[in-house]
N, C-alpha and C. Protein backbone atom coordinates (compact mmCIF):
# COMPACT_ATOMS: atom_id res chain seq x y z
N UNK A 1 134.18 116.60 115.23
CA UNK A 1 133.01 117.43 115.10
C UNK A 1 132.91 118.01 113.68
N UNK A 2 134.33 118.02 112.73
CA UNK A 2 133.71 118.90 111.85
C UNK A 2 133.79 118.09 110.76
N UNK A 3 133.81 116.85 111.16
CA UNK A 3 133.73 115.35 110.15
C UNK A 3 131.95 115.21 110.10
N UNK A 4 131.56 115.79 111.38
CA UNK A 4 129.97 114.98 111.34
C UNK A 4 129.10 116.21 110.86
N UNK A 5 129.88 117.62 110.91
CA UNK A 5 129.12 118.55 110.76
C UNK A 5 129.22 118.52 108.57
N UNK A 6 130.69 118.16 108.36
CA UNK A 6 130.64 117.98 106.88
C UNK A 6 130.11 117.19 106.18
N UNK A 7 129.61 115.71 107.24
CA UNK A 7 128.61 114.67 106.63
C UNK A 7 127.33 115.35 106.89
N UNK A 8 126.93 115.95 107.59
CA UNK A 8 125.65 116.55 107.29
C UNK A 8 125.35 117.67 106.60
N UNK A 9 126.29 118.21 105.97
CA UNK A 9 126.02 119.50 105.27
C UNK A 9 125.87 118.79 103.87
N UNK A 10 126.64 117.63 103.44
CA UNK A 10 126.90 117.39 102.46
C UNK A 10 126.05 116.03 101.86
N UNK A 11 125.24 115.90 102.91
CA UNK A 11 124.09 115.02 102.53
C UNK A 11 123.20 115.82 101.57
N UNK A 12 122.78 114.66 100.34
CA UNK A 12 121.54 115.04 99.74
C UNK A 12 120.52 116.16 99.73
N UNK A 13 120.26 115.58 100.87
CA UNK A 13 118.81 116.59 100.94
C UNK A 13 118.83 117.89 101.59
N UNK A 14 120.08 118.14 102.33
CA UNK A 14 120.54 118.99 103.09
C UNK A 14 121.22 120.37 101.63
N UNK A 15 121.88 119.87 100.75
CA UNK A 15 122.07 120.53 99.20
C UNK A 15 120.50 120.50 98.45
N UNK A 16 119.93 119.93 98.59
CA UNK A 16 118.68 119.77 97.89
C UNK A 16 118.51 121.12 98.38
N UNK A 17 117.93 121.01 99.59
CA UNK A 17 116.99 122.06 100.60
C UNK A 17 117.77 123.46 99.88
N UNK A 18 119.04 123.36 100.24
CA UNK A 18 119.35 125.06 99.91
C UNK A 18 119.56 125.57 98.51
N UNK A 19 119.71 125.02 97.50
CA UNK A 19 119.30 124.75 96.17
C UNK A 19 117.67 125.50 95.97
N UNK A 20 117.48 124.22 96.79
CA UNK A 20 115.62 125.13 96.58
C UNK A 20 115.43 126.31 97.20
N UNK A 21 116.15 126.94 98.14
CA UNK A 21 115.88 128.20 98.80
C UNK A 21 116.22 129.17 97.98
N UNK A 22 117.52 128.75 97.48
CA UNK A 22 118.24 129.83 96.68
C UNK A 22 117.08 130.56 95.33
N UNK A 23 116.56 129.12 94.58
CA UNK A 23 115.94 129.14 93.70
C UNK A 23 114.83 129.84 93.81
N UNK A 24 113.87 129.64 95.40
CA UNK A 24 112.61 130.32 95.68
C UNK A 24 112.94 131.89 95.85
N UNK A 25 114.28 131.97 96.85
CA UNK A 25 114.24 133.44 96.55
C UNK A 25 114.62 134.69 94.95
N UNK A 26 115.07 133.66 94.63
CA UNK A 26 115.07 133.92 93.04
C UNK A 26 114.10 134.28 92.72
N UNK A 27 112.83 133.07 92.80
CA UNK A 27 111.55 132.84 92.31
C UNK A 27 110.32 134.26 92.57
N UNK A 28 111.13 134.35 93.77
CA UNK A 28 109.81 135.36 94.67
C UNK A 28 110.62 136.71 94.23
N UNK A 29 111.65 136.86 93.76
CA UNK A 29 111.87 138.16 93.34
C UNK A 29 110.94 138.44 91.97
N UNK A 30 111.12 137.47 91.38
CA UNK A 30 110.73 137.61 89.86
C UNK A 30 108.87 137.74 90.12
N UNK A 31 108.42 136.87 91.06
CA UNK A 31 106.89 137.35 91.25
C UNK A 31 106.66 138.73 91.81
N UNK A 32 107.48 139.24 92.30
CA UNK A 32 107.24 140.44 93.25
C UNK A 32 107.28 141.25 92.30
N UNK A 33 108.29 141.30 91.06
CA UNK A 33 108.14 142.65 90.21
C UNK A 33 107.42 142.48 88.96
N UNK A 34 106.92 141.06 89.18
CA UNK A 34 105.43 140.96 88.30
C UNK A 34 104.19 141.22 88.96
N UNK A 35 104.54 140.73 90.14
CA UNK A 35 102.89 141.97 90.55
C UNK A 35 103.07 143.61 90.88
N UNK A 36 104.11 144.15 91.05
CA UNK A 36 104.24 145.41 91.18
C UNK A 36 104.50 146.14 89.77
N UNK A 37 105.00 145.17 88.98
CA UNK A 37 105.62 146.63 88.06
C UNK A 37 104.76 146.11 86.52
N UNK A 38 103.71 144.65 86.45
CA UNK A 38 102.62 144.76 85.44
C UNK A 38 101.62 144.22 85.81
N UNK A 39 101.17 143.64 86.89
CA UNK A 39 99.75 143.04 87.00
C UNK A 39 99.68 144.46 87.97
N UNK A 40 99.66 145.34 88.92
CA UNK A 40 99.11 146.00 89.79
C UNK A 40 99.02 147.53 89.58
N UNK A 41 100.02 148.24 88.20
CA UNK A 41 99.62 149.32 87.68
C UNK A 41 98.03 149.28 87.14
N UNK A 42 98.29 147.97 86.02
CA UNK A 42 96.87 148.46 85.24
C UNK A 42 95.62 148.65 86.22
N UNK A 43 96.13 147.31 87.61
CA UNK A 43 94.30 147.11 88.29
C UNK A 43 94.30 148.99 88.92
N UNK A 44 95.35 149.40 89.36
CA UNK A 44 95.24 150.58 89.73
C UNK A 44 94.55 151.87 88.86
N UNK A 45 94.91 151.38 87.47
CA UNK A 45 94.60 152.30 86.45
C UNK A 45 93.54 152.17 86.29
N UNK A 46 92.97 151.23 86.25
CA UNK A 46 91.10 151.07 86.39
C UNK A 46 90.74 151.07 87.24
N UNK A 47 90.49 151.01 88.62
CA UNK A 47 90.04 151.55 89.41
C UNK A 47 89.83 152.88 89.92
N UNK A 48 91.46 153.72 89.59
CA UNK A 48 90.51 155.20 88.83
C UNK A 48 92.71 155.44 89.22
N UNK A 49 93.75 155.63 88.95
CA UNK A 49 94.58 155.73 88.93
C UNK A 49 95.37 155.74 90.33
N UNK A 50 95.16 154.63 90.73
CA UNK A 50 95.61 154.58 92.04
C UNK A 50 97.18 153.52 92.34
N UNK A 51 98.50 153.83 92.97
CA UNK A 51 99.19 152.97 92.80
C UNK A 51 99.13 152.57 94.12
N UNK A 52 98.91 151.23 94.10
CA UNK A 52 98.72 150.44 95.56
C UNK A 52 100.32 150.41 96.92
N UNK A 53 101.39 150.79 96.25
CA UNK A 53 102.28 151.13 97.04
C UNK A 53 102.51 152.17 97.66
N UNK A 54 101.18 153.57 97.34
CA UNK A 54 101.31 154.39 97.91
C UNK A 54 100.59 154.74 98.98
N UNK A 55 99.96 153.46 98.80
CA UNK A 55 98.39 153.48 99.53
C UNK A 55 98.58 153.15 100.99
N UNK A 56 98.33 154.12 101.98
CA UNK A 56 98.91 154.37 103.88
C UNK A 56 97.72 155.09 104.60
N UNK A 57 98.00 154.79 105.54
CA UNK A 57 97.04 155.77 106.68
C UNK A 57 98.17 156.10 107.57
N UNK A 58 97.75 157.35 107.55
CA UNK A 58 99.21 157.86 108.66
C UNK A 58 98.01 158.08 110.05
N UNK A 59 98.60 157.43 111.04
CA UNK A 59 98.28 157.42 112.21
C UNK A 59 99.40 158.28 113.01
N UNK A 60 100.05 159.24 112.50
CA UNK A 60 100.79 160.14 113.20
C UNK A 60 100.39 161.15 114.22
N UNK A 61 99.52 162.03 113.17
CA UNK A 61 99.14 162.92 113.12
C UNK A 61 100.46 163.72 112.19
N UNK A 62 100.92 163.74 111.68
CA UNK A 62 101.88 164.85 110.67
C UNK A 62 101.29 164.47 109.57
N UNK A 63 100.73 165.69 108.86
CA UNK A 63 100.00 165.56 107.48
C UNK A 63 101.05 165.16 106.59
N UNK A 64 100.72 164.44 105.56
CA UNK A 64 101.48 164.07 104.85
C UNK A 64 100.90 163.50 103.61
N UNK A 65 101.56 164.31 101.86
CA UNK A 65 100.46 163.82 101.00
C UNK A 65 101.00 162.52 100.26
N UNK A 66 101.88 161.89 100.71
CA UNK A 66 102.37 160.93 100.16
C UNK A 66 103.21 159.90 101.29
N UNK A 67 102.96 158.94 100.76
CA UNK A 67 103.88 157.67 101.68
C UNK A 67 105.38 157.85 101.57
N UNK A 68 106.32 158.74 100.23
CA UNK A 68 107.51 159.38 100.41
C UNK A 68 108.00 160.22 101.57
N UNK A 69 106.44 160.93 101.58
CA UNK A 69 106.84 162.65 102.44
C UNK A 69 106.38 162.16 103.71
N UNK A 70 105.40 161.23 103.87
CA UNK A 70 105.20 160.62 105.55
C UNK A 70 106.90 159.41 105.82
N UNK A 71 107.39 159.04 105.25
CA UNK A 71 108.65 158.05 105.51
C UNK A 71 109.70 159.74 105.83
N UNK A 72 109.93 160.86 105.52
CA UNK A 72 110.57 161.69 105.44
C UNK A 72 110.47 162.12 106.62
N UNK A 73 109.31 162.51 107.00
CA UNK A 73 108.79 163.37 108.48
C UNK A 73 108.80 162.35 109.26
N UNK A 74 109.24 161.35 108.79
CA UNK A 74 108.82 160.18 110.22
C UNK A 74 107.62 160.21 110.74
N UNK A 75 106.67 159.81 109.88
CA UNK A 75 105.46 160.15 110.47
C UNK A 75 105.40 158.05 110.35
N UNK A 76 104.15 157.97 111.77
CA UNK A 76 104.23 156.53 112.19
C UNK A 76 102.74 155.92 110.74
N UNK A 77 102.81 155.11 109.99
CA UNK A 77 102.17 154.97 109.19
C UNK A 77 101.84 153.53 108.89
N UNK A 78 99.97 152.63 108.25
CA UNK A 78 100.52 151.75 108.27
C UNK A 78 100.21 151.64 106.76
N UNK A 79 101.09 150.91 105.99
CA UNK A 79 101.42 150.80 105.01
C UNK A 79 100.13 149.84 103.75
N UNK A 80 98.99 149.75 103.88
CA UNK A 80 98.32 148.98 103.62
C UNK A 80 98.26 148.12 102.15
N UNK A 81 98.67 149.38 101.51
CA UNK A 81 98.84 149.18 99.68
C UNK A 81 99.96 148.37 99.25
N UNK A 82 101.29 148.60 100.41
CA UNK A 82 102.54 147.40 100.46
C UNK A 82 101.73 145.98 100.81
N UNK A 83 101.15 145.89 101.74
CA UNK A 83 100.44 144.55 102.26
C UNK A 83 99.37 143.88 100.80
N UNK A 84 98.62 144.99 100.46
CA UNK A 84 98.26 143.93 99.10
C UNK A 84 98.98 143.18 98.60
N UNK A 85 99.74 144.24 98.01
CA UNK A 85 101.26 143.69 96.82
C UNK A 85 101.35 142.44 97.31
N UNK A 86 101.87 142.15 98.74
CA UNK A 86 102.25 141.24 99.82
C UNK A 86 101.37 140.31 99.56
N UNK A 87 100.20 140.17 99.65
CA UNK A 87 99.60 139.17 99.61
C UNK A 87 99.15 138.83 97.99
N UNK A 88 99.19 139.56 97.58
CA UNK A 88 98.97 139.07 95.08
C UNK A 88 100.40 138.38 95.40
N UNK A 89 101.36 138.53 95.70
CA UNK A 89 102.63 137.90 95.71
C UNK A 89 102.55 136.56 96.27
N UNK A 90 102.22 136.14 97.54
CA UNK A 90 101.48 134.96 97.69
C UNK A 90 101.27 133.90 97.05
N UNK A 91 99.75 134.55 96.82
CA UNK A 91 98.72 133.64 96.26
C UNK A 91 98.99 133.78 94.79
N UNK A 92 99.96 134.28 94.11
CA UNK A 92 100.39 133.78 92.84
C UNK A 92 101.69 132.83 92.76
N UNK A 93 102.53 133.25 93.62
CA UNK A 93 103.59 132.03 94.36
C UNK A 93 102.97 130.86 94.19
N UNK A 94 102.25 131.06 95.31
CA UNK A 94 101.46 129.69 95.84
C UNK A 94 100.58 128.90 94.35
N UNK A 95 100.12 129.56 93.59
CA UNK A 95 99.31 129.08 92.63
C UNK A 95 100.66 128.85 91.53
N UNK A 96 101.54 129.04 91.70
CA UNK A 96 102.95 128.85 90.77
C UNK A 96 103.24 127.38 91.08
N UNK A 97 103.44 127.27 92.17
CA UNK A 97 103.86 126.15 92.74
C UNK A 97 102.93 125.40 92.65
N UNK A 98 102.10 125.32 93.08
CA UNK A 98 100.72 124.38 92.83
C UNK A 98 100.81 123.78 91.52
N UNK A 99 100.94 124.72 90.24
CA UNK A 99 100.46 124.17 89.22
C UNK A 99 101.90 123.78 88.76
N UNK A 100 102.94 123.55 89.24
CA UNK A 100 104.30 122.77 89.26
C UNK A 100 104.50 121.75 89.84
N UNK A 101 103.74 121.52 91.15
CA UNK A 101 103.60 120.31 91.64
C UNK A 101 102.58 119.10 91.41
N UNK A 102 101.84 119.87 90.72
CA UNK A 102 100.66 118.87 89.86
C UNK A 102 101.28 118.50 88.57
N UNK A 103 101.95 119.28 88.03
CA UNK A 103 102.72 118.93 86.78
C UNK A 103 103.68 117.66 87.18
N UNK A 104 104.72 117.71 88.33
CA UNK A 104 105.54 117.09 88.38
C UNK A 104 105.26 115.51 89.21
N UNK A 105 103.86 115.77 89.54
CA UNK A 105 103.07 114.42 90.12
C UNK A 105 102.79 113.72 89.08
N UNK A 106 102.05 114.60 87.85
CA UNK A 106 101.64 113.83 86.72
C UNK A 106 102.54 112.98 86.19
N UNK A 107 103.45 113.40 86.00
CA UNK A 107 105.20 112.86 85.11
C UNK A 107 105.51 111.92 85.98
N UNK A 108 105.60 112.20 87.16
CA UNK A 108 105.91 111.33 88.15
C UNK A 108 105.27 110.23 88.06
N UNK A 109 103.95 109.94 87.97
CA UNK A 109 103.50 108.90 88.63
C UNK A 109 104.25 107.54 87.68
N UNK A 110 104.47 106.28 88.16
CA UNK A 110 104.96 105.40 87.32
C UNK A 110 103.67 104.38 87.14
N UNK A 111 103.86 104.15 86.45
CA UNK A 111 103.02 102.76 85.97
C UNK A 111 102.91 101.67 86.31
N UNK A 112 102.09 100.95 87.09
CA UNK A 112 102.33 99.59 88.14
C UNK A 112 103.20 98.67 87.31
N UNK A 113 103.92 98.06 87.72
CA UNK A 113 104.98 96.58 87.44
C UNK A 113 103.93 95.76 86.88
N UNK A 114 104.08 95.03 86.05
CA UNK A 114 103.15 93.79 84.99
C UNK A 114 103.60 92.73 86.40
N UNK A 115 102.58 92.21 86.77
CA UNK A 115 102.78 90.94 87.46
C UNK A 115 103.71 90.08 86.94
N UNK A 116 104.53 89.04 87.53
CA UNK A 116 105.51 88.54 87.03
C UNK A 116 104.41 86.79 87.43
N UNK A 117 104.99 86.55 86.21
CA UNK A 117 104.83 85.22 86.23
C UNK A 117 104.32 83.70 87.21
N UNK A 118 103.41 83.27 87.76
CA UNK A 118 103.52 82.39 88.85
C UNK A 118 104.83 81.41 88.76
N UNK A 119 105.28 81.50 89.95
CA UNK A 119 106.52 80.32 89.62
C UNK A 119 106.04 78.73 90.38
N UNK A 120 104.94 78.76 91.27
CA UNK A 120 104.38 77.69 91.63
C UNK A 120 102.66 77.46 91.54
N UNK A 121 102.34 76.23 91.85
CA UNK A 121 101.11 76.08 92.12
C UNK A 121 100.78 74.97 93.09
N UNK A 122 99.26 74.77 93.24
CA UNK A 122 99.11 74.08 94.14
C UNK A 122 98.55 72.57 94.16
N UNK A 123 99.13 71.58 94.29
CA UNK A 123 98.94 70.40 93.99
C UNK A 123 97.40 70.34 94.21
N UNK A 124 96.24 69.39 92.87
CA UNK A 124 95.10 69.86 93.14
C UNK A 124 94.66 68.28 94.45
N UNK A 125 95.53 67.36 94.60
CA UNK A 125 95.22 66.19 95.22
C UNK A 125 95.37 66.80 96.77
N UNK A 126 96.56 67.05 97.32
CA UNK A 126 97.01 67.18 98.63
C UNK A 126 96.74 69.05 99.15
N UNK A 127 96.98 69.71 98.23
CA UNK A 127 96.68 71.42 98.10
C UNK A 127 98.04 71.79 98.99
N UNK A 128 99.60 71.18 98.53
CA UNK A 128 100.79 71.77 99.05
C UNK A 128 101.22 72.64 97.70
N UNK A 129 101.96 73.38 98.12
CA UNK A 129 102.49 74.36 96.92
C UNK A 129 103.58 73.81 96.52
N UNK A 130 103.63 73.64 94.99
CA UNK A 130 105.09 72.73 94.54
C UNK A 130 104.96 73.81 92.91
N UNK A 131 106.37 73.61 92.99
CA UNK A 131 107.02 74.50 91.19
C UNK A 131 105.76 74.19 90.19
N UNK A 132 105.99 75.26 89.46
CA UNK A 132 104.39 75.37 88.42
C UNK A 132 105.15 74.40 87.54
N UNK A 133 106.36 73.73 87.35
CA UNK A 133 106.86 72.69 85.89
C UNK A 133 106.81 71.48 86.53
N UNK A 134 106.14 71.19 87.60
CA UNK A 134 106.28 69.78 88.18
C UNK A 134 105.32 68.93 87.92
N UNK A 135 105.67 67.61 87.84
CA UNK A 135 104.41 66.67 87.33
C UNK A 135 104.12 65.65 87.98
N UNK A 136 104.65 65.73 89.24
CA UNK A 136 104.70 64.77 90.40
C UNK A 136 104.35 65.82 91.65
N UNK A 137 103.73 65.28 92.47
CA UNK A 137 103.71 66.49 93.81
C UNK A 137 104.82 65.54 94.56
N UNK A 138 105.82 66.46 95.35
CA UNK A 138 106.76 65.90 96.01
C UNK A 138 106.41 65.63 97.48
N UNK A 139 104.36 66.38 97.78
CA UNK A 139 104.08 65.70 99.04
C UNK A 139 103.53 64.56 99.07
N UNK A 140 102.99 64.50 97.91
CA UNK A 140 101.55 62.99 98.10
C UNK A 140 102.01 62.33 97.31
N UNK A 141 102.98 62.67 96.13
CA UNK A 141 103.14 61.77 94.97
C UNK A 141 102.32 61.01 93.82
N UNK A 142 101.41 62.51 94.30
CA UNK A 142 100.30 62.43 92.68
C UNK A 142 100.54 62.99 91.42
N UNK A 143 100.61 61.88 90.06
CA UNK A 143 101.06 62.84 89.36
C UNK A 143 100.14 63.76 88.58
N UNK A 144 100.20 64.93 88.40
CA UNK A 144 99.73 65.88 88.18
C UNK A 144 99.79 66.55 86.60
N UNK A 145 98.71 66.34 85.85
CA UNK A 145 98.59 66.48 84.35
C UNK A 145 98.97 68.22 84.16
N UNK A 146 99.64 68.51 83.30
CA UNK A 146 100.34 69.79 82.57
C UNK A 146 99.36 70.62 82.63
């Protein structure tokens, strides 16, 4: 069992796969504190100084003037300004990847194979297929000009 469990861990694509996980969660850290800590101050700052992580509706009822002091009182809250973030994180992911996988299609693609050479043809008397250097057909025994 732990012969078949080490041939499958140690297959290809099975290291591929977690390689790439490792890497995405890498990836998605580094998007997350690019939309929180420089694409989502400024949109906040123009819109009139608002930071979208603070942004809640407390459905408690315990007043609360901040998403700090409602997490404190335990007040039940839903978090809406986290869920943006959540989704700019996304759809910039997603548009990351996109324009990486179009990149790596482009590079990718190969160039069709040059046809290779005919190596036969077809006798024009009888129409059997015999070697393109032959000057005799070996069905009818016509000989056949170059």
């Amino acid at each position: 069992m732990f012969k078949e469990f080490k041939e499958f861990a140690l297959r290809g694509n099975v290291l591929d796969m977690a390689i790439g996980i490792i890497i995405g969660s890498a990836f998605g850290k580094i998007i997350s504190s690019l939309v929180n800590d420089v694409i989502m101050p400024p949109i906040g700052l123009l819109i009139g100084n608002i930071n979208f992580a603070d942004l809640f509706l407390n459905i408690s009822g315990k007043p609360a003037e901040s998403l700090a002091q409602a997490k404190q009182l335990g007040a039940a809250t839903i978090n809406y300004g986290i869920f943006i973030n959540a989704i700019i994180d996304f759809v910039l992911v997603a548009f990351v990847l996109f324009m990486l996988i179009k990149q790596f299609n482009r590079i990718k693609k190969e160039k069709p194979a040059p046809e290779a050479a005919p190596t036969t043809k077809d006798c024009p008397y009888c129409y059997s297929t015999i070697p393109i250097k032959a000057t005799k057909c070996a069905h009818c025994t016509s000989s056949i000009s170059a």
